[in-house]
Protein backbone atom coordinates (compact mmCIF):
# COMPACT_ATOMS: atom_id res chain seq x y z
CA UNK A 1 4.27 -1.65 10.59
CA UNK A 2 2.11 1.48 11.72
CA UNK A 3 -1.30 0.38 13.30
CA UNK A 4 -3.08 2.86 11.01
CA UNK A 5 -2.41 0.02 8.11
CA UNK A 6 -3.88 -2.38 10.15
CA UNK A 7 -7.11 -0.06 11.24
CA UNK A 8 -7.58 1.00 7.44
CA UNK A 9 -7.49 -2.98 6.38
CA UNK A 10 -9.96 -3.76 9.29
CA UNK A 11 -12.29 -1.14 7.74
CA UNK A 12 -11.68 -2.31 4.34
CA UNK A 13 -13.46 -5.88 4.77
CA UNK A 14 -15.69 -4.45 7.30
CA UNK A 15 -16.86 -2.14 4.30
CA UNK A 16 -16.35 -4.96 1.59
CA UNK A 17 -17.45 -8.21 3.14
CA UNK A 18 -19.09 -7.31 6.70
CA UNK A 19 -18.44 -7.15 10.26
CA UNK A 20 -18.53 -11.01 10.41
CA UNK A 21 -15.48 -11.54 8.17
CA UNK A 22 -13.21 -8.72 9.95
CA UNK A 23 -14.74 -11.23 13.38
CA UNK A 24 -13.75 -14.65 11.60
CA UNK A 25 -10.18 -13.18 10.20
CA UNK A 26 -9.54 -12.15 13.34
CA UNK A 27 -10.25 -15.10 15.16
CA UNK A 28 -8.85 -17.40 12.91
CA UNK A 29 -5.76 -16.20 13.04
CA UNK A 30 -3.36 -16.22 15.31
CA UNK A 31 -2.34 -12.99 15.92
CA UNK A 32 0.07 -11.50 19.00
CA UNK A 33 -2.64 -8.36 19.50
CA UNK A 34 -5.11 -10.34 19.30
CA UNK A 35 -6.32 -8.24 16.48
CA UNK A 36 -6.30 -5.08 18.90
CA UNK A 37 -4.60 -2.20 16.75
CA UNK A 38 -4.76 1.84 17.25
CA UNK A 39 -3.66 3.56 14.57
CA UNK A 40 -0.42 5.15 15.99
CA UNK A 41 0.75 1.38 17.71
CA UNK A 42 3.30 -0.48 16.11
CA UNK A 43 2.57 -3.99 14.85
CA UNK A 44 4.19 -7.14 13.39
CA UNK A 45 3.63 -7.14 9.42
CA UNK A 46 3.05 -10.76 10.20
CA UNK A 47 -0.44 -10.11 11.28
CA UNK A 48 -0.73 -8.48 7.97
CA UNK A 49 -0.32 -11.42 6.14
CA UNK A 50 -1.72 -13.94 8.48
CA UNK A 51 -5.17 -11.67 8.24
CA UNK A 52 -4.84 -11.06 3.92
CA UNK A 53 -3.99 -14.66 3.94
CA UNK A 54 -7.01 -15.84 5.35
CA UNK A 55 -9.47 -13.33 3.60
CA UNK A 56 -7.91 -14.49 0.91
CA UNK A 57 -8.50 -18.05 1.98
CA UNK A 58 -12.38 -17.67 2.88
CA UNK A 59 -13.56 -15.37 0.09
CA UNK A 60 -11.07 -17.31 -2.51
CA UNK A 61 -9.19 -14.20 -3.97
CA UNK A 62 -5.86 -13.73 -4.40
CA UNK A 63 -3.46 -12.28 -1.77
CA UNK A 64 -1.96 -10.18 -4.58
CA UNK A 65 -5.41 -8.49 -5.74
CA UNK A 66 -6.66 -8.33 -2.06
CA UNK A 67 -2.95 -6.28 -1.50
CA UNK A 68 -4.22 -4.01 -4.92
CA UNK A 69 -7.24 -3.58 -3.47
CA UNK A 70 -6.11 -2.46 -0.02
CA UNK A 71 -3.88 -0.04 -1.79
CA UNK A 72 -5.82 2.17 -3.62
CA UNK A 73 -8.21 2.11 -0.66
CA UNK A 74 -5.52 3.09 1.48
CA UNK A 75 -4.39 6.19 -0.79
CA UNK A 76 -7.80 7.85 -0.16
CA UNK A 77 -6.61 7.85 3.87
CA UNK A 78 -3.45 9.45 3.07
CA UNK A 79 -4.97 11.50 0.44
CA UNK A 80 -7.59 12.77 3.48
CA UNK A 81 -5.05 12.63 6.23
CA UNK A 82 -2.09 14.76 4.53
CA UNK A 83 -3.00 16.46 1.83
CA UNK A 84 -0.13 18.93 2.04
CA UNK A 85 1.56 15.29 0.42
CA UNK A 86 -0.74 15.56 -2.74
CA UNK A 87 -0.08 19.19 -3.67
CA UNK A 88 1.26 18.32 -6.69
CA UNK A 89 0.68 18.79 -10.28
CA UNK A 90 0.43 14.84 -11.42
CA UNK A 91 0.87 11.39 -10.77
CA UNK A 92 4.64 10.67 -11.81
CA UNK A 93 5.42 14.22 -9.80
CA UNK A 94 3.71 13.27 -7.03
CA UNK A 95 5.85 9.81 -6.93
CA UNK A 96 8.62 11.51 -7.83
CA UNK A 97 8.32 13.08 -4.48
CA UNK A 98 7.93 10.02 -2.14
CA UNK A 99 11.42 8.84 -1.01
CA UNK A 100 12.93 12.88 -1.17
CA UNK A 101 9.88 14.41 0.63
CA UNK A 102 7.37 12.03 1.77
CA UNK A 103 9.14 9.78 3.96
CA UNK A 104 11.78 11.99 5.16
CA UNK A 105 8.30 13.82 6.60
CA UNK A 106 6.85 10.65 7.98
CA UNK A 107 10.30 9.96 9.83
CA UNK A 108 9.78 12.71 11.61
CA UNK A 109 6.49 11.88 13.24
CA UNK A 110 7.76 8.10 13.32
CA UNK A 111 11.67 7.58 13.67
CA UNK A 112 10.88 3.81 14.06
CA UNK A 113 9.20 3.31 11.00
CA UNK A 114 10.23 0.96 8.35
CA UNK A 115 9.33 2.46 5.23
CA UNK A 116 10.30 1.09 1.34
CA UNK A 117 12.06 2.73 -1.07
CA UNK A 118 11.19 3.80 -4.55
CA UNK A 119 13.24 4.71 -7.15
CA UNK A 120 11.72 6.64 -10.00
CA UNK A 121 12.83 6.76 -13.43
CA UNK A 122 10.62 8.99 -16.05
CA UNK A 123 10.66 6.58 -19.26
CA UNK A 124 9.23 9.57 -21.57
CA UNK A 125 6.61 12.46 -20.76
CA UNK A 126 4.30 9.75 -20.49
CA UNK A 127 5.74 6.37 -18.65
CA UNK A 128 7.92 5.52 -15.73
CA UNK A 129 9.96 2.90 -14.24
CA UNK A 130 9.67 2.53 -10.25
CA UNK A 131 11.85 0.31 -8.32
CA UNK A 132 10.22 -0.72 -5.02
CA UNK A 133 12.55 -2.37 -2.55
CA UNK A 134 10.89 -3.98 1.21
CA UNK A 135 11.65 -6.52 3.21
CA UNK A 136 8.14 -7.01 3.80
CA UNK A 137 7.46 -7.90 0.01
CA UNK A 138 4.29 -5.55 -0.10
CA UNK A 139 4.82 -4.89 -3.96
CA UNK A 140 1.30 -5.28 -4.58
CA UNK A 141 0.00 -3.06 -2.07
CA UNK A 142 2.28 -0.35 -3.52
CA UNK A 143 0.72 -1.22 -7.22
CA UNK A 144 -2.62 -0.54 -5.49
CA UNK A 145 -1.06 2.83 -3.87
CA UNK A 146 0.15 3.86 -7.51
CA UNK A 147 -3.37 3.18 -8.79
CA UNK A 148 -5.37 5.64 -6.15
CA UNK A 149 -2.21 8.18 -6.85
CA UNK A 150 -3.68 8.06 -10.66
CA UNK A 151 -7.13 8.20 -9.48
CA UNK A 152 -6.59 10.99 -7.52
CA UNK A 153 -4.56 12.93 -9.83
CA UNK A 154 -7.60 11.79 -12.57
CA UNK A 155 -5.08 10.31 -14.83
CA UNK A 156 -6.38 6.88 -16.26
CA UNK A 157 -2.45 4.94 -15.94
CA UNK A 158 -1.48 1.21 -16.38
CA UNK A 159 0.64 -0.60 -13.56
CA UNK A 160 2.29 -3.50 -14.01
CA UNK A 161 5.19 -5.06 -12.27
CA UNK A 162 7.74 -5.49 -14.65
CA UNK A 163 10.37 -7.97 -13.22
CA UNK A 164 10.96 -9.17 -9.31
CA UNK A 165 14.28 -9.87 -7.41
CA UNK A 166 15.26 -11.08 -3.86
CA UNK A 167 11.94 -12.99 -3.65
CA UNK A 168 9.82 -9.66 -4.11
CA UNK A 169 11.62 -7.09 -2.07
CA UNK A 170 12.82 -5.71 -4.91
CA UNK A 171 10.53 -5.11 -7.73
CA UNK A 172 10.29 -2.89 -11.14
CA UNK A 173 6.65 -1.41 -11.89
CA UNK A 174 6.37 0.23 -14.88
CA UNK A 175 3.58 3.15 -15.06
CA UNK A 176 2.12 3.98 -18.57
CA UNK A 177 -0.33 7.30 -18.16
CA UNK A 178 -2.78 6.23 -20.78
CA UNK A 179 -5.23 8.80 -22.68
C-alpha cells in the first residue's frame, strides 16, 4: 500500500483526536516501520489495520466508520493532488472513470501498486451498482471515497453496501443520488 495512505491517516487523527493518539497508535502497535512512512514508500496494509484497529480500540468506534471516515477525508487529497482526475461532469461519471482512466494513470507513476477494481453499473439516471473487489477488504474506505466523490461533485448520494462475498473482497455498493 502507497505511504501517502498511511501519511493522510496519520494526519487524520492528528487533526481528529491529537498528536497524542497518532503517538499511542503508533506505539502500541507493532508495526515493521515503526510507524515511519513517506508518502511515495511502500508499506504493509497490515499496519493499516493494526493502527485503525487500535484507534478503533481506544476511542471505541468502529473499524468500519473509522475506514468511512478516512475515506472521504482521503478524497479531498486526491481531489487537491490530481485534479486533472476530477474533471468531470458528476459523481457516477467520475466513477465511471476509475478502473478505465484512473488507475491505468496511477500505474504509470506506480507499476507496483496494488490497486482494487470497480465495476460500475448505472441502475437508472439516478442510481448505480459498484462492485469493489481487494484483497485487502478496504470496502469501507472505498464507501468513504464514494461519499467525498459526491461531496465534491455537490451531489447529496446514499451509499450502502449491498451484499459481500469472499469475506469482503468482493463487495456490491449501491449509490442512490438523492435530491
Amino acid at each position: 500500500m502507497k505511504g501517502i495512505v498511511f501519511t493522510e491517516f496519520l494526519e487524520l487523527v492528528e487533526d481528529k483526536f491529537g498528536i497524542a493518539m497518532v503517538e499511542q497508535i503508533i506505539d502500541e502497535c507493532d508495526l515493521k516501520s515503526q510507524g515511519v512512512y513517506t508518502s511515495v514508500g511502500t508499506y504493509s496494509h497490515k499496519e493499516m489495520f493494526a493502527m485503525v484497529g487500535k484507534l478503533s480500540e481506544l476511542k471505541d468506534i468502529p473499524v468500519n466508520q473509522l475506514l468511512e471516515l478516512f475515506g472521504e477525508y482521503f478524497f479531498t487529497t486526491l481531489s487537491t493532488g490530481y485534479p486533472q482526475f476530477m474533471d468531470q461532469p458528476n459523481m457516477f461519471t467520475f466513477l465511471k472513470t476509475i478502473d478505465s482512466y484512473i488507475h491505468p494513470e496511477v500505474l504509470k507513476l506506480y507499476p507496483e501498486a496494488e490497486l482494487p477494481s470497480f465495476q460500475a453499473e448505472m441502475k437508472g439516471d439516478d442510481e448505480m451498482s459498484l462492485k469493489y473487489r481487494s484483497t485487502r477488504k478496504m470496502a469501507d474506505f472505498a464507501v468513504g471515497l464514494i461519499r467525498g466523490a459526491a461531496a465534491f461533485y455537490g451531489e447529496k448520494a446514499r451509499v450502502k453496501k449491498q451484499e459481500e462475498f469472499d469475506e469482503g473482497q468482493t463487495v456490491v455498493i449501491n449509490i442512490k443520488r438523492e435530491a
